[in-house]
N, C-alpha and C. Protein backbone atom coordinates (compact mmCIF):
# COMPACT_ATOMS: atom_id res chain seq x y z
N UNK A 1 2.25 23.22 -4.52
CA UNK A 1 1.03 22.65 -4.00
C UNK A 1 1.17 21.12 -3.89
N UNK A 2 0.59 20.65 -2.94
CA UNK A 2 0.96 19.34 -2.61
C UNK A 2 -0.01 18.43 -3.72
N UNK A 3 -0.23 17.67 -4.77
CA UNK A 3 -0.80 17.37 -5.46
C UNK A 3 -1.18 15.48 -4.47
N UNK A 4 -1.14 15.09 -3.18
CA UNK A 4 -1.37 14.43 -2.18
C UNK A 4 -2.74 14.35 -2.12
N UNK A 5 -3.83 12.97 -2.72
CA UNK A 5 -5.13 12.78 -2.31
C UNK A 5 -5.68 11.72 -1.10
N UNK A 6 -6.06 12.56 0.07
CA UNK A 6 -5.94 11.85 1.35
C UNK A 6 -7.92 11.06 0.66
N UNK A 7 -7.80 9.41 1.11
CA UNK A 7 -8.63 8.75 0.64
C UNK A 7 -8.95 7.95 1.79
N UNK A 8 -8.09 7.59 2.57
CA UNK A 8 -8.75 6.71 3.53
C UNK A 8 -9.26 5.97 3.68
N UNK A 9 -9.61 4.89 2.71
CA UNK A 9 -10.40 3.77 2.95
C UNK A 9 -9.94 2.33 2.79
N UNK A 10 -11.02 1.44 3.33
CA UNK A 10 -10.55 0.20 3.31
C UNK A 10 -10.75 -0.65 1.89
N UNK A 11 -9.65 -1.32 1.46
CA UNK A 11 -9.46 -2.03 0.44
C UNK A 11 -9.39 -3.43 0.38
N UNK A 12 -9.37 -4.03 -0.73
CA UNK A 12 -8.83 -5.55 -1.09
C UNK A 12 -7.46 -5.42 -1.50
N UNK A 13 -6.48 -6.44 -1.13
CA UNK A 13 -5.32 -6.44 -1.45
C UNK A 13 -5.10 -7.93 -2.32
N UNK A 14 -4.49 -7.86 -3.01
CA UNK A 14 -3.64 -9.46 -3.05
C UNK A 14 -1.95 -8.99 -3.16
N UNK A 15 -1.51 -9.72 -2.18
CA UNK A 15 -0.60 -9.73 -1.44
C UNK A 15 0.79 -10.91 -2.29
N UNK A 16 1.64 -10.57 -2.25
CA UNK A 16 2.82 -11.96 -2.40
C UNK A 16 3.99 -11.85 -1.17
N UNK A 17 4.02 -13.54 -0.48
CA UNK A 17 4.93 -13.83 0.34
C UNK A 17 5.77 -14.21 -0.70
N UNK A 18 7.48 -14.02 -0.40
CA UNK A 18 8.61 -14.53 -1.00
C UNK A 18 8.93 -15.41 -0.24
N UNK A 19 9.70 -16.00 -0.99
CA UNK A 19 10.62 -17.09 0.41
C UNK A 19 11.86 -16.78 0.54
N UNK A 20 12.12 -15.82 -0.11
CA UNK A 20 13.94 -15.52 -0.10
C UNK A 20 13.72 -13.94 -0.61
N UNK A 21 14.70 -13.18 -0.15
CA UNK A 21 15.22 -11.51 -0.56
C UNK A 21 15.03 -10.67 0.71
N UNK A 22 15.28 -9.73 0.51
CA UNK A 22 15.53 -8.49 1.56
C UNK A 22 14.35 -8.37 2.09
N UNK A 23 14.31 -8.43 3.38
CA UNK A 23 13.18 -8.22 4.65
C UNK A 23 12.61 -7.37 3.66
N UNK A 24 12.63 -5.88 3.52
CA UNK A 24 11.54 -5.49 3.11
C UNK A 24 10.72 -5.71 1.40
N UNK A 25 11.13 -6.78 1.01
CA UNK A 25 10.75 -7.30 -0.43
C UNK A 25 10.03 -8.21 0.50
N UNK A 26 9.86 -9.10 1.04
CA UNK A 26 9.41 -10.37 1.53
C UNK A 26 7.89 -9.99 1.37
N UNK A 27 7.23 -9.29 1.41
CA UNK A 27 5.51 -9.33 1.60
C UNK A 27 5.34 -7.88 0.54
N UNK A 28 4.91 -8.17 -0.72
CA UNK A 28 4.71 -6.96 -1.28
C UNK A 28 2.92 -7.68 -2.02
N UNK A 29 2.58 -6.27 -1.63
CA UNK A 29 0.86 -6.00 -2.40
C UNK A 29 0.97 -5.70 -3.53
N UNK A 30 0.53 -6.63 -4.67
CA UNK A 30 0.70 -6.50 -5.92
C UNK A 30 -0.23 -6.04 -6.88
N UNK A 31 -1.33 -6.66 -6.02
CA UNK A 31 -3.02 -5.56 -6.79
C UNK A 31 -4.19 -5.29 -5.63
N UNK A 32 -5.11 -4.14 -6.22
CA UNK A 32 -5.43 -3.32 -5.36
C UNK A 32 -6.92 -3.19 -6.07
N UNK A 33 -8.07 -3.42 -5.31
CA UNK A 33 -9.29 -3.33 -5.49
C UNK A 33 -9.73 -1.91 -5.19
N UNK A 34 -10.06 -0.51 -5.57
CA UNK A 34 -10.61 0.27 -5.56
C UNK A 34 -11.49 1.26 -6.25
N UNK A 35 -12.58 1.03 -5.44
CA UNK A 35 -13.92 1.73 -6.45
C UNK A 35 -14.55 0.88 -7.49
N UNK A 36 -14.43 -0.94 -7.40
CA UNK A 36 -14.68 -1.88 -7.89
C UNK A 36 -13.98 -1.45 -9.05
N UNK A 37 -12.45 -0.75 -8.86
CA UNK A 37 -11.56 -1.02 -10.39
C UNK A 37 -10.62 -2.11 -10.01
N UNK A 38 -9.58 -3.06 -10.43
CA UNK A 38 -8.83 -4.12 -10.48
C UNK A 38 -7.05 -2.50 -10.58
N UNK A 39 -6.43 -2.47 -9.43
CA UNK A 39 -5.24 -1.73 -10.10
C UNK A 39 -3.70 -2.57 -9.64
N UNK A 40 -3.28 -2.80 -10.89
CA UNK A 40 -2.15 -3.60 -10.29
C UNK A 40 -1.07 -2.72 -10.25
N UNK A 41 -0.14 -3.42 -8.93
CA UNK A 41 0.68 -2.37 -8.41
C UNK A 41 2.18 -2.95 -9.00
N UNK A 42 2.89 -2.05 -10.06
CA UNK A 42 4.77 -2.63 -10.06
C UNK A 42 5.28 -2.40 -9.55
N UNK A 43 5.52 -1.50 -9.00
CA UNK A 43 6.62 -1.16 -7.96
C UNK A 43 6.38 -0.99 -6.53
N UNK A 44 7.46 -1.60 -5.80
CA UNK A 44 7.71 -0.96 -4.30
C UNK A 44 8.07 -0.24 -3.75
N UNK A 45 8.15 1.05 -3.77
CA UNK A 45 9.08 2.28 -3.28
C UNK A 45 9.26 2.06 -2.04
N UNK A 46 8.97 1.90 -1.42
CA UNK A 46 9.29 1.77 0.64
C UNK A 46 8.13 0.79 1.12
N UNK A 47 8.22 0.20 2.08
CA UNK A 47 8.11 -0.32 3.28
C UNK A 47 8.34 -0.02 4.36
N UNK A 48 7.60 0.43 5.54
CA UNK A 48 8.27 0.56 7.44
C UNK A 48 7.44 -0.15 7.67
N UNK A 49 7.26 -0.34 9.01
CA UNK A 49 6.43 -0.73 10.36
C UNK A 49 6.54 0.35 10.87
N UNK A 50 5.15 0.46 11.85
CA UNK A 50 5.22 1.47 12.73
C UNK A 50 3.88 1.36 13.43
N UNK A 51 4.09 2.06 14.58
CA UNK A 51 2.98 1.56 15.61
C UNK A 51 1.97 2.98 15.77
N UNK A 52 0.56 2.30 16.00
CA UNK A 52 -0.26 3.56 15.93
C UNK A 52 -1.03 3.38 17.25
N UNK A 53 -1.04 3.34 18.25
CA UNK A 53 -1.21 3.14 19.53
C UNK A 53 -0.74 1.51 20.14
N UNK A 54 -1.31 0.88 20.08
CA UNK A 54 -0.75 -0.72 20.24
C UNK A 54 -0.53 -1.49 19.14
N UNK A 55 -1.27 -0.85 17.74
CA UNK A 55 -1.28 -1.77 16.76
C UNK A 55 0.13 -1.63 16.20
N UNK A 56 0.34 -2.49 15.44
CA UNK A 56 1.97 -2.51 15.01
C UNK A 56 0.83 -2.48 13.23
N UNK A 57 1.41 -1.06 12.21
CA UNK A 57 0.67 -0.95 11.05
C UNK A 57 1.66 -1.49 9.93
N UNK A 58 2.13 -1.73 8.72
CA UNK A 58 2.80 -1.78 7.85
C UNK A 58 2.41 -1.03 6.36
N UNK A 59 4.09 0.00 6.37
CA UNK A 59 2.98 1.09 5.92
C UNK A 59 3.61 0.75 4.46
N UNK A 60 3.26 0.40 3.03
CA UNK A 60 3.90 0.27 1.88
C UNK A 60 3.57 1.63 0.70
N UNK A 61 4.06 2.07 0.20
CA UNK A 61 4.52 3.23 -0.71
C UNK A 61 4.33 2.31 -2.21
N UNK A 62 3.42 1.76 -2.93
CA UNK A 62 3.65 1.99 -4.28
C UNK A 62 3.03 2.44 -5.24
N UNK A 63 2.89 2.00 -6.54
CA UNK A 63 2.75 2.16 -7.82
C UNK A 63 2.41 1.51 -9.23
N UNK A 64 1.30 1.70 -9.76
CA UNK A 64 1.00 1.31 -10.80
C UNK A 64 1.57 1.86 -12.30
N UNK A 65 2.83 2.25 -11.56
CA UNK A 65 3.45 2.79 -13.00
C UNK A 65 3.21 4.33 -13.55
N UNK A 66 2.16 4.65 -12.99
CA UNK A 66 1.71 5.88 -13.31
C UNK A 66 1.15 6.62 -11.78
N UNK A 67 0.50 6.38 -11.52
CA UNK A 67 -0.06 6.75 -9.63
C UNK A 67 0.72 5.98 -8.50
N UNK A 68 1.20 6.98 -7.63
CA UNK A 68 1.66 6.59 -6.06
C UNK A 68 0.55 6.05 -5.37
N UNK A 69 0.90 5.12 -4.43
CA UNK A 69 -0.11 5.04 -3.52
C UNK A 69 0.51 4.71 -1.62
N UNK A 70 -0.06 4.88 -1.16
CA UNK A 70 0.37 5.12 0.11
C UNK A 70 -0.82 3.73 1.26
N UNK A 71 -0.54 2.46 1.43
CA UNK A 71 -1.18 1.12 1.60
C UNK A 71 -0.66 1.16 2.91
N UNK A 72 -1.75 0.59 3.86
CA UNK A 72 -1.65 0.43 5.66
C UNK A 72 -2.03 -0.57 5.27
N UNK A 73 -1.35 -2.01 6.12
CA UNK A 73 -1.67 -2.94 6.39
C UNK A 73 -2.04 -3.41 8.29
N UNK A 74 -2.96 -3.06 8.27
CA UNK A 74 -2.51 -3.25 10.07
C UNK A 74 -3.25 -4.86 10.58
N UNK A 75 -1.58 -4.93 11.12
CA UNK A 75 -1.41 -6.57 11.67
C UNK A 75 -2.71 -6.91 12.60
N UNK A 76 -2.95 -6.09 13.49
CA UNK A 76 -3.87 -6.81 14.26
C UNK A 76 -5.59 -7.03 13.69
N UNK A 77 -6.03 -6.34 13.23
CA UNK A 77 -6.98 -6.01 12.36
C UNK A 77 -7.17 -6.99 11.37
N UNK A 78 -5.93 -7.38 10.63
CA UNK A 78 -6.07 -7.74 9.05
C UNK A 78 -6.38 -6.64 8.08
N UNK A 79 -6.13 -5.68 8.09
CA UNK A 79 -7.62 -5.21 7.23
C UNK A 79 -6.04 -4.49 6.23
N UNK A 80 -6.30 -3.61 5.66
CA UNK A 80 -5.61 -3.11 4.42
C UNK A 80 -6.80 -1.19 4.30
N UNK A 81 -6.03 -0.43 4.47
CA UNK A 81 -6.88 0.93 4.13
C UNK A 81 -5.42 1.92 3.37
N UNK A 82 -6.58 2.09 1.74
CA UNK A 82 -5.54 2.82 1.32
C UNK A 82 -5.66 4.16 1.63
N UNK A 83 -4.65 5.04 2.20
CA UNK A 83 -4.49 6.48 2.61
C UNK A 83 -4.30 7.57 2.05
N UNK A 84 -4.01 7.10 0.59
CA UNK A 84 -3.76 8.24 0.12
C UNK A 84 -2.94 7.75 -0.87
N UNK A 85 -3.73 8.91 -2.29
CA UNK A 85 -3.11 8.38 -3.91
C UNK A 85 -2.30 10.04 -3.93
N UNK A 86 -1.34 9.91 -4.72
CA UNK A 86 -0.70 10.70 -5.80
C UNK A 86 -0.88 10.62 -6.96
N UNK A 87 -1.39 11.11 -7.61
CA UNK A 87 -1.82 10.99 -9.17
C UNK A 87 -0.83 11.60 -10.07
N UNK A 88 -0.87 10.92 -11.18
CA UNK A 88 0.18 11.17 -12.50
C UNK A 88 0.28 12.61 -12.85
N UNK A 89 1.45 13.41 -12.73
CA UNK A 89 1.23 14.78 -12.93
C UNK A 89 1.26 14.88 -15.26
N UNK A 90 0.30 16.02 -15.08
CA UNK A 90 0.37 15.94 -16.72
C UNK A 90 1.69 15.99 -17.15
């Protein structure tokens, strides 16, 4: 069973630019406002780009250590909508 929670909504991000490392390290979301909780994110599992009709989206994969999360950043917009959590299996 896919244990995948489709959420869909729009979030607060705080974000870090690098000035140096691998294209896809350069812009990672480090904490995450949802449901007026504060969740900070450690890890980066992936990064793409990818386009969803004209918009060019940036799609990031991480983690608070315990929960996946699945973060759209779409460029033209600004906006940030998280898509979908994976939660800590027992």
């Amino acid at each position: 069973m896919d244990p995948t929670i489709q959420i869909n909504q729009r979030v607060s991000v705080i974000t870090v630019f690098k000035e140096r490392g691998q294209q896809p390290e350069l812009c990672v979301p480090v904490k995450m406002k949802y449901k007026g909780k504060e969740i900070d994110l450690h890890e980066l599992a992936l990064r793409h780009p990818t386009v969803a009709g004209k918009r060019m989206l940036h799609v990031f994969h991480v983690s608070d250590g315990a929960n996946g999360y699945r973060l759209e950043f779409d460029a033209e917009a600004l906006t940030w909508t998280l898509v979908s959590m994976i939660p800590e299996l027992p």
